[in-house]
N, C-alpha and C. Protein backbone atom coordinates (compact mmCIF):
# COMPACT_ATOMS: atom_id res chain seq x y z
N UNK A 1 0.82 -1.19 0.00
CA UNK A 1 0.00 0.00 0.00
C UNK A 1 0.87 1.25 0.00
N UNK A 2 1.91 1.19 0.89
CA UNK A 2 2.72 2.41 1.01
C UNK A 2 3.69 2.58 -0.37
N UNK A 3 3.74 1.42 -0.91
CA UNK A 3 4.49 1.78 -2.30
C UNK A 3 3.77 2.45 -3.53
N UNK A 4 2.43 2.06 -3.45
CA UNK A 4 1.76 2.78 -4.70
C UNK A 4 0.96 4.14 -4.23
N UNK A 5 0.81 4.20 -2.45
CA UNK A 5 0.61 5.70 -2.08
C UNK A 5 1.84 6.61 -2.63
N UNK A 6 3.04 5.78 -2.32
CA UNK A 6 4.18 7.41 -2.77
C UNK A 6 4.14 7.08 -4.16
N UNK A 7 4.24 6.43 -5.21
CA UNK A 7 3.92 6.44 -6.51
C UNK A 7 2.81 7.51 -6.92
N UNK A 8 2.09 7.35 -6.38
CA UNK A 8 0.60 8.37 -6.73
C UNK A 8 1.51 9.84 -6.37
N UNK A 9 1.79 10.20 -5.10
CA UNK A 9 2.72 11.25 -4.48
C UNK A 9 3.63 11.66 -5.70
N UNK A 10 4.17 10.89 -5.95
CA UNK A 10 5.64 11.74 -6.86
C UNK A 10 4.66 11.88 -8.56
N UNK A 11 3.74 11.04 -8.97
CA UNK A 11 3.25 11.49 -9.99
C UNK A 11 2.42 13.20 -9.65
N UNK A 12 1.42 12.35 -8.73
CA UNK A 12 0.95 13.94 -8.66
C UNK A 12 2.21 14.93 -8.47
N UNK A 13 2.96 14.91 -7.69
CA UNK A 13 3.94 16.24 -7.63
C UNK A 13 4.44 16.39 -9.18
N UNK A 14 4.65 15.30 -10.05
CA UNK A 14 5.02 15.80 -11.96
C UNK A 14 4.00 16.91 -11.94
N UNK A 15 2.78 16.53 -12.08
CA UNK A 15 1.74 16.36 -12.60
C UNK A 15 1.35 18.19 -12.10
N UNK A 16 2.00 18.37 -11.00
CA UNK A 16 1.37 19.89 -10.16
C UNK A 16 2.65 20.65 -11.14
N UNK A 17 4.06 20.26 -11.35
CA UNK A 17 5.17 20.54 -11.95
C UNK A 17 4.98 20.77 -13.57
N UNK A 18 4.13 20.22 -14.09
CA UNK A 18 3.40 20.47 -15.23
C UNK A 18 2.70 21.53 -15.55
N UNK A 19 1.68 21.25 -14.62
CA UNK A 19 0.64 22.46 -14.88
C UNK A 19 0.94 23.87 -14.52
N UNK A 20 2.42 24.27 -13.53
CA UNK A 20 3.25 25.26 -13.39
C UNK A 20 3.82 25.62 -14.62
N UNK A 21 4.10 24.73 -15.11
CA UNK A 21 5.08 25.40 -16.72
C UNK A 21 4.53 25.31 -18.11
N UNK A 22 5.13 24.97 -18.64
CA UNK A 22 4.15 25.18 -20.34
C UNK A 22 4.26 23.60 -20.70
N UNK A 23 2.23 24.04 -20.38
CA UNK A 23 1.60 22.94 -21.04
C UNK A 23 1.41 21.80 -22.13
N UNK A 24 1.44 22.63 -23.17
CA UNK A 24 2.06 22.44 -24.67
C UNK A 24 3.23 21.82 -24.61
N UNK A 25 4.07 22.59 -24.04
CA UNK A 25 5.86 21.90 -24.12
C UNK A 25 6.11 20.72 -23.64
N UNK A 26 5.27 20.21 -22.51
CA UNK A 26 5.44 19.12 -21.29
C UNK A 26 4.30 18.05 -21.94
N UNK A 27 3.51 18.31 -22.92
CA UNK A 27 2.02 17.34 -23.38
C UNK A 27 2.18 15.83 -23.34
N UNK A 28 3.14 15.21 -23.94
CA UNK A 28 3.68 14.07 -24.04
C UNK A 28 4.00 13.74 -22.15
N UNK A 29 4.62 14.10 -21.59
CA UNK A 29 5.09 14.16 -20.29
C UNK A 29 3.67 14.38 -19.52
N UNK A 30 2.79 14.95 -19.70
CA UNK A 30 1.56 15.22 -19.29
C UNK A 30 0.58 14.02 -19.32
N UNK A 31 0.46 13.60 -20.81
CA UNK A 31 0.21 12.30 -21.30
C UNK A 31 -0.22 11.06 -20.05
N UNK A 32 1.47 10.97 -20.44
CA UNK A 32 2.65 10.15 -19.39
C UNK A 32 2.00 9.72 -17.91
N UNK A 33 2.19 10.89 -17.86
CA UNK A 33 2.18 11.10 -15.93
C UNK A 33 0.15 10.95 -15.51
N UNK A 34 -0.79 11.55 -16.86
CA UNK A 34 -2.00 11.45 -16.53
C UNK A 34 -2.18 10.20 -16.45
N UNK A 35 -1.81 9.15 -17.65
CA UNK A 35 -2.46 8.22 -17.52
C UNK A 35 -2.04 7.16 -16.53
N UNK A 36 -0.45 7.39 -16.03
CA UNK A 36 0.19 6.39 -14.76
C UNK A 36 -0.93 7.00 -13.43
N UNK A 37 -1.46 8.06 -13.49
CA UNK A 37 -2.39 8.26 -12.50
C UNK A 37 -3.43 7.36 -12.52
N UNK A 38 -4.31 7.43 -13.68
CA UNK A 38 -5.50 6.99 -13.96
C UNK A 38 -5.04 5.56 -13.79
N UNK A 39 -3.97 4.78 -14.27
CA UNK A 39 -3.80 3.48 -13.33
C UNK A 39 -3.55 2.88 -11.88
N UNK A 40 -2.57 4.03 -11.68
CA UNK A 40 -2.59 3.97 -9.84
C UNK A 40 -3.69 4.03 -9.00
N UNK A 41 -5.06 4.77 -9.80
CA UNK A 41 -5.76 5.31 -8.86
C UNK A 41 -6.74 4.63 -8.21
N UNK A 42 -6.58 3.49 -8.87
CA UNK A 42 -7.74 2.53 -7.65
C UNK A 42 -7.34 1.33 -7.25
N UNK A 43 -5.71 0.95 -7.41
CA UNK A 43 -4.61 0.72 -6.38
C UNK A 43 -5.15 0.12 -5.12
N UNK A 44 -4.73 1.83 -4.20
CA UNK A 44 -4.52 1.61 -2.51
C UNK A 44 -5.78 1.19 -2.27
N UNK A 45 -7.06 1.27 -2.86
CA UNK A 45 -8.06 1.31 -1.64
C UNK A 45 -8.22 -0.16 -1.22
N UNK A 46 -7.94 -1.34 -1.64
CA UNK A 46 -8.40 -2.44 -1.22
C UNK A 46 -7.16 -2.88 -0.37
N UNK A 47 -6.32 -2.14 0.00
CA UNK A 47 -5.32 -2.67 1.22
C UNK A 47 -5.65 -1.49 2.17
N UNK A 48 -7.16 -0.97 2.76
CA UNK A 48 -7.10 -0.48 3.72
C UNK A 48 -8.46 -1.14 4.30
N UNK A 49 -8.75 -2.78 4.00
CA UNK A 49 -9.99 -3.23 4.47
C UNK A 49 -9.63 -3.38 5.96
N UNK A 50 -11.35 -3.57 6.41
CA UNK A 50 -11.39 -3.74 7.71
C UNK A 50 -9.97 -4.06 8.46
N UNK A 51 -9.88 -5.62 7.76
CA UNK A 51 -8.78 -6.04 8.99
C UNK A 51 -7.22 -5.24 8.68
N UNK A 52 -7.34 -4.01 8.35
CA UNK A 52 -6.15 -3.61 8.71
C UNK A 52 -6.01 -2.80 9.81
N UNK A 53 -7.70 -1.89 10.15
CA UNK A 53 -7.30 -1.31 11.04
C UNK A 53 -6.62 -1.58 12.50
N UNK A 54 -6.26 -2.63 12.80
CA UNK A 54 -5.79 -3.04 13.93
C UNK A 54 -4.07 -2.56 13.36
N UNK A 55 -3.79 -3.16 12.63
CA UNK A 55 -2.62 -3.48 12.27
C UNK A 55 -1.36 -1.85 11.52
N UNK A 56 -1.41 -1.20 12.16
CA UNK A 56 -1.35 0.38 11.30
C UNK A 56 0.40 0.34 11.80
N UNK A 57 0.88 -0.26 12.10
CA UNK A 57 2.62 -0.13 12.20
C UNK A 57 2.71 1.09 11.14
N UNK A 58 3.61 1.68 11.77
CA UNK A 58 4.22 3.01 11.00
C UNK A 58 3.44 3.70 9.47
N UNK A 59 2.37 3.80 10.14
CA UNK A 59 0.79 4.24 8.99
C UNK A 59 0.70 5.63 9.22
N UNK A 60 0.51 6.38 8.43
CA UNK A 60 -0.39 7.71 8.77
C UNK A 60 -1.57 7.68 8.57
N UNK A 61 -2.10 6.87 8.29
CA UNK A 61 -3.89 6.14 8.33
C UNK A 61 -4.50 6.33 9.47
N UNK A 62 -5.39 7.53 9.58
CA UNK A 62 -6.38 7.88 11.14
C UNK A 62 -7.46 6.79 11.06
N UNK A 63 -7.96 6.32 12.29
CA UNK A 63 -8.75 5.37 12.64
C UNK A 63 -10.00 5.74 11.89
N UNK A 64 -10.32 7.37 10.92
CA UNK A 64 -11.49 7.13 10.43
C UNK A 64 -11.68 6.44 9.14
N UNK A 65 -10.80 6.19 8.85
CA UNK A 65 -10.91 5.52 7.53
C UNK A 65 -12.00 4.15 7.87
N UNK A 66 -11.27 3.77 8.73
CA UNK A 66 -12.44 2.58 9.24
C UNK A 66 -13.86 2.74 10.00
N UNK A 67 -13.92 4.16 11.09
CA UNK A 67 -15.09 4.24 11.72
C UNK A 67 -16.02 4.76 10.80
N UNK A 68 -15.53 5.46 9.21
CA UNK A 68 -16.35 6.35 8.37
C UNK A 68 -16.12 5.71 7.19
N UNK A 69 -16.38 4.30 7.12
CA UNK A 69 -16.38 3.76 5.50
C UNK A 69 -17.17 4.18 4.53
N UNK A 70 -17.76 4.78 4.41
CA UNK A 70 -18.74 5.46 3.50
C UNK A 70 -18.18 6.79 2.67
N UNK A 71 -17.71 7.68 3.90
CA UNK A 71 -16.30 8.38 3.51
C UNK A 71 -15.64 8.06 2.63
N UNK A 72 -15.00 7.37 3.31
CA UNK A 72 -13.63 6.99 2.65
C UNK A 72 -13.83 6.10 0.94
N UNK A 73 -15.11 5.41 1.20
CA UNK A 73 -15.41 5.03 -0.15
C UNK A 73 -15.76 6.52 -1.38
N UNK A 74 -15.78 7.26 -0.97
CA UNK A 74 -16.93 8.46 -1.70
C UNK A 74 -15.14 8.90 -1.99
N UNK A 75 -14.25 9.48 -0.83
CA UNK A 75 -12.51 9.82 -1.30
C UNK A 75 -12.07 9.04 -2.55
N UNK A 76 -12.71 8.10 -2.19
CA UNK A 76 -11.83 6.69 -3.46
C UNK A 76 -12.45 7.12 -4.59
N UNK A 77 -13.81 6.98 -4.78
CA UNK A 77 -14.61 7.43 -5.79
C UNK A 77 -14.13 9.11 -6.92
N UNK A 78 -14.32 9.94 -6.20
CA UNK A 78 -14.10 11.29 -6.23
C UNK A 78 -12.64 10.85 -6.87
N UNK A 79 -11.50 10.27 -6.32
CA UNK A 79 -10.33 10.78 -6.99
C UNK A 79 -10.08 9.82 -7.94
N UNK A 80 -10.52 8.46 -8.20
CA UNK A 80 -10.61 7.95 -9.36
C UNK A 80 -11.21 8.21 -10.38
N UNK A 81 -12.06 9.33 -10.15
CA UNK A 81 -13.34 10.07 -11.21
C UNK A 81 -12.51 11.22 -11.77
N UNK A 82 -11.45 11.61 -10.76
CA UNK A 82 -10.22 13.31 -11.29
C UNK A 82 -9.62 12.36 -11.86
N UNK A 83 -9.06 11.50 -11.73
CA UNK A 83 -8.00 10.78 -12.07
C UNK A 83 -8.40 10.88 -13.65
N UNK A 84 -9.50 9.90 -14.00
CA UNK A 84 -9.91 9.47 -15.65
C UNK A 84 -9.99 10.83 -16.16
N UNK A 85 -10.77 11.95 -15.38
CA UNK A 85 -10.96 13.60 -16.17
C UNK A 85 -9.56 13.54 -16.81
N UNK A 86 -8.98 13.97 -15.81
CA UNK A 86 -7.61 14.48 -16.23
C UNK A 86 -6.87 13.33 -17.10
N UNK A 87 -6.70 12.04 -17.35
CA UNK A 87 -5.93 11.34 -18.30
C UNK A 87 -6.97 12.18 -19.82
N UNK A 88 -8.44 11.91 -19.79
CA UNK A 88 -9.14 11.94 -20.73
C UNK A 88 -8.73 13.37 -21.73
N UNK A 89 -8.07 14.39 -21.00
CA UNK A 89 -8.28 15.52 -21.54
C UNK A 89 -6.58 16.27 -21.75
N UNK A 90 -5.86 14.96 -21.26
CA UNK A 90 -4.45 15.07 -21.56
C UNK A 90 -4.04 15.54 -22.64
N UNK A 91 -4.10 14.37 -23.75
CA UNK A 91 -3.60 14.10 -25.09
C UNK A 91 -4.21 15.45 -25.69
N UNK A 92 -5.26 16.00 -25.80
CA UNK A 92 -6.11 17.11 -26.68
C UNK A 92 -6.45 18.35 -25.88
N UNK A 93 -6.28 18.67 -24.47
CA UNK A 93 -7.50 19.15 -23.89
C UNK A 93 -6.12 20.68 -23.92
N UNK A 94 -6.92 21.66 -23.88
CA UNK A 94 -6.49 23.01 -23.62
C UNK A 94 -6.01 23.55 -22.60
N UNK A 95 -5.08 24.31 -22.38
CA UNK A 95 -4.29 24.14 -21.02
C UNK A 95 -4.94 24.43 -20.19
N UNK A 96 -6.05 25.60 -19.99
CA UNK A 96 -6.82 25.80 -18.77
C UNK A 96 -7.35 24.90 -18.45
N UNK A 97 -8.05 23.65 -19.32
CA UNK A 97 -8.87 22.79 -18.88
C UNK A 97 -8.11 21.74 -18.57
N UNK A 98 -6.83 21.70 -18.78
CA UNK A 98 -5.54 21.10 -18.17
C UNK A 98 -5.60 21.21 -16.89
N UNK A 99 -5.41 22.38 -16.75
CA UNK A 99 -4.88 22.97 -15.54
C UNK A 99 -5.77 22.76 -14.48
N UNK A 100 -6.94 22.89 -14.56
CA UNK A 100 -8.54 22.90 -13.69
C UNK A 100 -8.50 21.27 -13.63
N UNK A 101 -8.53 20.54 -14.17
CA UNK A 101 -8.31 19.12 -13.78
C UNK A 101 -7.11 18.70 -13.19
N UNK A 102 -6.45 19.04 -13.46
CA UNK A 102 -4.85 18.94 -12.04
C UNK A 102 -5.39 19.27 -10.83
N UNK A 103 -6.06 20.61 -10.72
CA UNK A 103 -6.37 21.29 -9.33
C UNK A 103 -7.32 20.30 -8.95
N UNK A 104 -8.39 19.86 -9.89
CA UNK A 104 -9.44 18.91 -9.27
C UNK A 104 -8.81 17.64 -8.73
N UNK A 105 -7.91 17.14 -9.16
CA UNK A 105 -7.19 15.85 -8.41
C UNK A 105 -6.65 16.33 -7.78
N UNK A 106 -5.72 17.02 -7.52
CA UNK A 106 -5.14 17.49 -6.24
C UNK A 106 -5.78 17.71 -4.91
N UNK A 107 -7.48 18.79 -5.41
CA UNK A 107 -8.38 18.93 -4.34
C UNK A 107 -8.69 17.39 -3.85
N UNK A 108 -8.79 16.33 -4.60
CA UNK A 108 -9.77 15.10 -4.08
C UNK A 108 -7.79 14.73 -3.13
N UNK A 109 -6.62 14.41 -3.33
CA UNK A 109 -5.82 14.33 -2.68
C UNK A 109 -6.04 15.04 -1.25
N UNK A 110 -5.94 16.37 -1.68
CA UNK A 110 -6.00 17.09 0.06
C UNK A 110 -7.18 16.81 0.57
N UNK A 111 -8.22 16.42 0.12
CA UNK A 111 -9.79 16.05 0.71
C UNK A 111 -9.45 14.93 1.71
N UNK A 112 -8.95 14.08 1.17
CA UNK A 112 -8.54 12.86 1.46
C UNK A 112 -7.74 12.57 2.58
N UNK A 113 -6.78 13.20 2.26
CA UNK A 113 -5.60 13.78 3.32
C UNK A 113 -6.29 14.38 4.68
N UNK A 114 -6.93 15.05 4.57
CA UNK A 114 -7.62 16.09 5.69
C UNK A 114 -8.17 15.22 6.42
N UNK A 115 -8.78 14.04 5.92
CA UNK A 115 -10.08 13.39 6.51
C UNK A 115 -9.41 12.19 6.85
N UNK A 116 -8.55 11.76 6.25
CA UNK A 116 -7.72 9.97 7.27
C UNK A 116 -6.41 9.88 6.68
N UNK A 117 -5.86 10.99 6.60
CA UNK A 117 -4.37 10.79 6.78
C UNK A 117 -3.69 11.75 7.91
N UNK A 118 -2.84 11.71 8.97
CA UNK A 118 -2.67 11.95 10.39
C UNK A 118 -1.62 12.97 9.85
């Protein structure tokens, strides 16, 4: 789990590193980095079932992930839904609407973060 959380981490950080500089120039690299998202992105959630919450050795995983499964399913949802936006609009899409879909995955990241990561 902790290997494809920092995988997701260093793409999104390309991915924020992108949408800082020129769009156009980085597209291929944009490409790249959208669609390794849109595969990572539904990854972690099935290594945070029930029986892990006991088990959190050196986790930044807050106990609500488990007391608020409904939550945490809707986090999963939400950023696998930015995830496909943003691959979908990679290859063709115009830099603002580039750019506004970066921020939208990023927002479902810090959403996420706020709510069961410590």
């Amino acid at each position: 789990r902790q290997a494809v959380l920092e995988e997701m981490g260093s793409t999104m950080k390309a991915l924020g590193a992108i949408a800082k500089s020129d769009v156009e120039a980085e597209r291929s690299n944009l490409v790249l980095q959208a669609n390794k998202m849109r595969e990572l992105a539904p990854k972690p959630w099935p290594y945070f079932g029930q029986e892990t919450a006991v088990a959190r050795v050196n986790s930044d995983a807050k106990a609500s992930i488990w007391a608020d499964p409904a939550g945490f399913k809707k986090a999963e949802t939400d950023f696998i839904a930015a995830a496909d936006a943003l691959a979908a609009v990679a290859a063709k899409g115009d830099n603002k609407v580039v750019g506004e879909k970066i921020a939208a995955l990023g927002a479902t990241c810090g959403a996420c973060h706020k709510q069961f990561k410590k």
